[in-house]
Protein backbone atom coordinates (compact mmCIF):
# COMPACT_ATOMS: atom_id res chain seq x y z
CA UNK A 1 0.00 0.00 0.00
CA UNK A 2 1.39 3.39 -1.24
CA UNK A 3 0.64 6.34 1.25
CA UNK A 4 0.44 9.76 0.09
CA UNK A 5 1.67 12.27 2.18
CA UNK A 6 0.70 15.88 2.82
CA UNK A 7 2.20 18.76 1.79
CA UNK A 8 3.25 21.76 4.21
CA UNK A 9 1.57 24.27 2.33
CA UNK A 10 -1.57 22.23 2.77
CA UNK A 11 -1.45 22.99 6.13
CA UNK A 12 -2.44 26.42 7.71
CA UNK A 13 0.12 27.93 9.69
CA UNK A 14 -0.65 29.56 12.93
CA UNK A 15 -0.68 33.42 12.53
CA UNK A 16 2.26 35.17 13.67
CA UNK A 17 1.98 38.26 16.04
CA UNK A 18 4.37 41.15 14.80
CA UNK A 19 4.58 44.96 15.69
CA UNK A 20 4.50 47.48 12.72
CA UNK A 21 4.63 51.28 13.64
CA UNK A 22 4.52 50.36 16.98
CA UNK A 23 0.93 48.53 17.04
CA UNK A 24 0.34 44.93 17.08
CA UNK A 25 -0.28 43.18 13.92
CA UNK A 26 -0.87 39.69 12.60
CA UNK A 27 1.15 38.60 9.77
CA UNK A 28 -1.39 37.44 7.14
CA UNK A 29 1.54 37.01 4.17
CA UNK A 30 4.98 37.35 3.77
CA UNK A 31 7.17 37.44 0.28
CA UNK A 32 10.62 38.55 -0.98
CA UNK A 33 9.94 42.53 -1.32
CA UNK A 34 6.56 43.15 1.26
CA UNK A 35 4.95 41.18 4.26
CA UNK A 36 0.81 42.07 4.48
CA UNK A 37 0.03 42.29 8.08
CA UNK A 38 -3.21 42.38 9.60
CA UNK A 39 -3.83 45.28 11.90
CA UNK A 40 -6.45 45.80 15.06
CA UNK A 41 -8.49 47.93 12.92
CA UNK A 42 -9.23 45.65 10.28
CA UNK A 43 -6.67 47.08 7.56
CA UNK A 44 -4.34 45.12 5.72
CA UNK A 45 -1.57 47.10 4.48
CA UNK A 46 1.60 45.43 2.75
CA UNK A 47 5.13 46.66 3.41
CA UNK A 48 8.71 46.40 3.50
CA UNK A 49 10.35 43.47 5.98
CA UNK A 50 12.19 45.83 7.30
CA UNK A 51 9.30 47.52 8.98
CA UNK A 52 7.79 44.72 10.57
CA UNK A 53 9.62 43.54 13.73
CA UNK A 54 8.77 40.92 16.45
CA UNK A 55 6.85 41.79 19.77
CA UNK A 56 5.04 40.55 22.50
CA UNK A 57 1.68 43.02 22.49
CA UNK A 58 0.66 42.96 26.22
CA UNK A 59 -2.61 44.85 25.47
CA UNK A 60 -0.47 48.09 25.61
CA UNK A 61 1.19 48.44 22.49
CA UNK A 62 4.52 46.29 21.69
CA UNK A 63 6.84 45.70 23.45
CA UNK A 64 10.50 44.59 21.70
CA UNK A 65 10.96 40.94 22.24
């Protein structure tokens, strides 16, 4: 009996907790050139790596982790 296994991608990730601009965010998608994060107030706006960076978000903003 041949099994077939699953692919990764299959599989939805968990979603990641980030800061951008100093607010918690939820990264949604991530590529080469822009990362779409997911904000409190229901935007979605895509930019640079560099301006996303990882927090814990206490309830009070980020904090740098």
């Amino acid at each position: 009996m041949i099994r077939l296994r699953r692919q990764r991608e299959d599989t939805p990730s968990p979603d990641k907790k980030v800061c951008y601009n100093g607010q918690p965010a939820t990264e949604i998608d991530r590529t080469a050139d822009f990362v779409t994060v997911k904000l409190d107030d229901g935007t979605q706006p895509s930019v640079r790596p560099d301006r996303i960076t990882t927090c814990t978000c206490g309830g009070r903003g980020c904090k740098w982790a």
